[in-house]
N, C-alpha and C. Protein backbone atom coordinates (compact mmCIF):
# COMPACT_ATOMS: atom_id res chain seq x y z
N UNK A 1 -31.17 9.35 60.58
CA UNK A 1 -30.55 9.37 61.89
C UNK A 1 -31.18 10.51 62.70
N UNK A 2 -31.82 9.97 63.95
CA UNK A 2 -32.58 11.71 64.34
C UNK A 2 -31.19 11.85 65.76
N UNK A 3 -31.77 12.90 66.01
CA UNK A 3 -30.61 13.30 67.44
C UNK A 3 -30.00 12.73 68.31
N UNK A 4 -30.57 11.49 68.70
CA UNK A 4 -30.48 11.25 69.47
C UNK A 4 -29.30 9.87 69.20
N UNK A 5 -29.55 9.70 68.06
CA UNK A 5 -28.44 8.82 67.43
C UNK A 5 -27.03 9.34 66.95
N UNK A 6 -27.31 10.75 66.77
CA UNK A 6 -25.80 10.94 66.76
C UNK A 6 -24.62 11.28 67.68
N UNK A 7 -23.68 11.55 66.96
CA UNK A 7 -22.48 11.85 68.37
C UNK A 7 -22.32 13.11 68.49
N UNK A 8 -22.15 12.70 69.94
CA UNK A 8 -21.82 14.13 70.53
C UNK A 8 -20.13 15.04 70.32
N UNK A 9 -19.97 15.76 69.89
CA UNK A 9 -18.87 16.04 69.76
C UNK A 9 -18.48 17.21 70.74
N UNK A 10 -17.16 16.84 71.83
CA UNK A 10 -17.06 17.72 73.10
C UNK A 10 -15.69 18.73 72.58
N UNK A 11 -16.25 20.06 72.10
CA UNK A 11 -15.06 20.80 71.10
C UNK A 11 -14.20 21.00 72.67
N UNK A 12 -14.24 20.88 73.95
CA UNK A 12 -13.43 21.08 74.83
C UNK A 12 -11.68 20.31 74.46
N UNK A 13 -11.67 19.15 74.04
CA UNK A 13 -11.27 18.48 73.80
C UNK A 13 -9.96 18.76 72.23
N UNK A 14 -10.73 19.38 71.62
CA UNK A 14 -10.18 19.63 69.84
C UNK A 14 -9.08 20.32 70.22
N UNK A 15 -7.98 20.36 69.47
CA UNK A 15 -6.76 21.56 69.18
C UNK A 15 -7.38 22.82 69.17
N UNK A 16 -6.50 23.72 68.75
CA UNK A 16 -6.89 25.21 69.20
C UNK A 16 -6.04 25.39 67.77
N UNK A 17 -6.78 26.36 66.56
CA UNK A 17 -6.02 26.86 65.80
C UNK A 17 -5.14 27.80 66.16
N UNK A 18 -3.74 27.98 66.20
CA UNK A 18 -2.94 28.94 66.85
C UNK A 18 -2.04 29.26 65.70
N UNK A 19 -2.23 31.18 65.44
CA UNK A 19 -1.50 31.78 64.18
C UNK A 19 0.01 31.88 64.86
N UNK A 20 0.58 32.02 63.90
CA UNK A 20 2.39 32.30 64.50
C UNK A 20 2.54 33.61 65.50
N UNK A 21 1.51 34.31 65.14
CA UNK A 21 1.87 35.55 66.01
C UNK A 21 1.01 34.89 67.95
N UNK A 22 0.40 34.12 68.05
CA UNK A 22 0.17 33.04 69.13
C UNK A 22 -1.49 33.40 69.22
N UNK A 23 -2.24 34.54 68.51
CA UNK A 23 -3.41 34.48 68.53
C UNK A 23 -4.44 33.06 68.18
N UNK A 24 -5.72 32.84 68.72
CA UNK A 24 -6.66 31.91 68.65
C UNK A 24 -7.62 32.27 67.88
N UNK A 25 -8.24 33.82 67.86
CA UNK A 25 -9.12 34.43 67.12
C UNK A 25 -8.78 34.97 65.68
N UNK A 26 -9.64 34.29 64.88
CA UNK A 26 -9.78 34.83 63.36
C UNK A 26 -11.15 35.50 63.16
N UNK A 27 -11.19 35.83 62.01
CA UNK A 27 -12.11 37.16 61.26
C UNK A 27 -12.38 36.26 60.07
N UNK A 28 -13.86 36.45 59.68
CA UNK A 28 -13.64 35.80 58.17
C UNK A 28 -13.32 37.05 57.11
N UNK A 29 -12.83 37.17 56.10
CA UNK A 29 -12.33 37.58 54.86
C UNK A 29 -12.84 37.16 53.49
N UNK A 30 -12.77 38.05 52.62
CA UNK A 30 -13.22 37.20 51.47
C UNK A 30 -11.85 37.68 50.39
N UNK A 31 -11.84 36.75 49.67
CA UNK A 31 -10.68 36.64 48.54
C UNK A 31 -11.35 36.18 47.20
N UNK A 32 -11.26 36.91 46.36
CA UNK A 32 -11.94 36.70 45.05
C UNK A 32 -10.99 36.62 43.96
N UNK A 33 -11.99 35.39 43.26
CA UNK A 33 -11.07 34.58 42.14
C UNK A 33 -11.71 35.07 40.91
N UNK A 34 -10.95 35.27 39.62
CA UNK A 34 -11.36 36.10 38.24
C UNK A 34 -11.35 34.39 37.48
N UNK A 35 -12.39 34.22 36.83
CA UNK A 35 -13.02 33.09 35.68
C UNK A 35 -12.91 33.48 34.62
N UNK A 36 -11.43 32.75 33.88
CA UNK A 36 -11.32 33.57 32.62
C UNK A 36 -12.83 32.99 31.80
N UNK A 37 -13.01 33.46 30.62
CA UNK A 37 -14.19 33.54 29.89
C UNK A 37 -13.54 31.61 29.12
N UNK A 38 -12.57 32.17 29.05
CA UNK A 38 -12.02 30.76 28.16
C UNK A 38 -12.43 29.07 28.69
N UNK A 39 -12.31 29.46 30.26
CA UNK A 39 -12.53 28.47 31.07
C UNK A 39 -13.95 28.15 31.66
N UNK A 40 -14.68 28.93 31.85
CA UNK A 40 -15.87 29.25 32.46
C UNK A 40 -17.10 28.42 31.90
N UNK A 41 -17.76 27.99 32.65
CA UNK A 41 -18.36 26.84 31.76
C UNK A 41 -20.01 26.99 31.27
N UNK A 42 -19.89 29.38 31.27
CA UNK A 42 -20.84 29.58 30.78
C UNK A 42 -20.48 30.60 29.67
N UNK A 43 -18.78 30.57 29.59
CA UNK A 43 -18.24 31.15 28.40
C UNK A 43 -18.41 32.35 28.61
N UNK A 44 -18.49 32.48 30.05
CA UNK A 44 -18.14 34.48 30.53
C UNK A 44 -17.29 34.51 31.48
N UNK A 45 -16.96 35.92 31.71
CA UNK A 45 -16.21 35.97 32.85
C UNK A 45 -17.01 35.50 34.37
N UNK A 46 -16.00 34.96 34.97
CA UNK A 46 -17.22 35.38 36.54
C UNK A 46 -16.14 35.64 37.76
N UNK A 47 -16.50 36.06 38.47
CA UNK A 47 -16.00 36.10 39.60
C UNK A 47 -16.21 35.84 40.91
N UNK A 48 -15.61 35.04 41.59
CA UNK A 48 -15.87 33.61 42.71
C UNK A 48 -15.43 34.34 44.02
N UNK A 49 -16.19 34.70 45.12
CA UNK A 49 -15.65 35.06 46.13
C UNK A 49 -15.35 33.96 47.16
N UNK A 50 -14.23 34.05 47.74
CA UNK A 50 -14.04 32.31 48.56
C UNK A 50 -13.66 32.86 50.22
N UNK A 51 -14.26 31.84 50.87
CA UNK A 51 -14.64 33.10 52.61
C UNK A 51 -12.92 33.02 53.08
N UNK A 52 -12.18 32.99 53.72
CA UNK A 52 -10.63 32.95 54.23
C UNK A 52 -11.16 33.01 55.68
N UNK A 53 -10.02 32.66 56.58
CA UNK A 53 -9.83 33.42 58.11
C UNK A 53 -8.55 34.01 57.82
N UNK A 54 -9.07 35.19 58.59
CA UNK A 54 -7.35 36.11 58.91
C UNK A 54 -7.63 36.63 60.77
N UNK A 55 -6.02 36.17 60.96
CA UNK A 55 -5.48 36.20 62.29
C UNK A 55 -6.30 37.87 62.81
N UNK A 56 -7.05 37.94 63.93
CA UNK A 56 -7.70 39.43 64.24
C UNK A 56 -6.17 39.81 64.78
N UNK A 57 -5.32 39.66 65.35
CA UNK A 57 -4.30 39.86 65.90
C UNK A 57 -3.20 40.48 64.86
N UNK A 58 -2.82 40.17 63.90
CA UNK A 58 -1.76 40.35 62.92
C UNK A 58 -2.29 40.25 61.50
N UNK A 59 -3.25 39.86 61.15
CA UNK A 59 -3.93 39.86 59.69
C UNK A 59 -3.58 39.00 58.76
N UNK A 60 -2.63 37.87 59.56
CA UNK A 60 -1.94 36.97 58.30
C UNK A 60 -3.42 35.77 58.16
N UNK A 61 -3.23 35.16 56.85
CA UNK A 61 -4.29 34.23 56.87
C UNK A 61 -2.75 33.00 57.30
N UNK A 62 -3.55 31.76 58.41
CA UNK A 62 -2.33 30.70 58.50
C UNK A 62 -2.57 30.04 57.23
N UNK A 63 -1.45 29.37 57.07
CA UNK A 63 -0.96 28.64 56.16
C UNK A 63 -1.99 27.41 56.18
N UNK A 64 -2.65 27.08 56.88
CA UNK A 64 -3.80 25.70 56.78
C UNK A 64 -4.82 25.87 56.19
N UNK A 65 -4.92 27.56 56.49
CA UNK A 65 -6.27 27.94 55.86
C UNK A 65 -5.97 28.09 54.20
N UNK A 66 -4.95 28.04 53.79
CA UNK A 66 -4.41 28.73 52.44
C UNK A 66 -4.20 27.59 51.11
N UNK A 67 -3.92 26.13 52.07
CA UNK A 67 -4.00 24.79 51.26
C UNK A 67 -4.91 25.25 49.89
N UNK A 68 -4.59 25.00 48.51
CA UNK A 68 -5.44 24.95 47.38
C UNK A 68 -6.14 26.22 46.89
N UNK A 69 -5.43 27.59 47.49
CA UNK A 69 -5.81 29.01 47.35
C UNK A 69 -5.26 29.21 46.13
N UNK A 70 -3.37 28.66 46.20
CA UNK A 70 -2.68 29.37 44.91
C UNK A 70 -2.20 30.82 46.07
N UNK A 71 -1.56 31.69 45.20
CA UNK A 71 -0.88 32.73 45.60
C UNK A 71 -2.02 33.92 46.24
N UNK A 72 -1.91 34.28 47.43
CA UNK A 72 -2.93 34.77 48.27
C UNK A 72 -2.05 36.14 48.09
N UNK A 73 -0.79 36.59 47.96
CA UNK A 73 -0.42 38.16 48.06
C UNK A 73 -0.95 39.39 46.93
């Protein structure tokens, strides 16, 4: 498919992520996950850094971003 075949997508249009505190702007973050050795499928530890957004306004990450994290506190 070259350029000219694809779609245009007009982000004017998209929702606006909006945190509870009413900010639009996030920060990326990183949150790192511990690989027990037991599980790891090179039979070591490892450790997985995974990117997050947090609210620049109040620092909460929203709850959409958090789907399939597990306990973020």
């Amino acid at each position: 498919m070259n350029q000219s075949e694809q779609m245009q997508l007009d982000l004017s249009k998209a929702d606006d992520v909006i945190c509870e505190c009413g900010s639009k702007v996030f920060v990326p973050v990183m949150m790192m996950k511990r690989i027990s050795p037991l599980v790891s499928p090179t039979g070591q530890e490892a450790m997985v850094p995974i990117q997050l957004y947090a609210c620049i306004k109040c620092h909460e990450i929203p709850e959409a971003f958090k789907k399939g994290m597990g306990d973020l506190d």
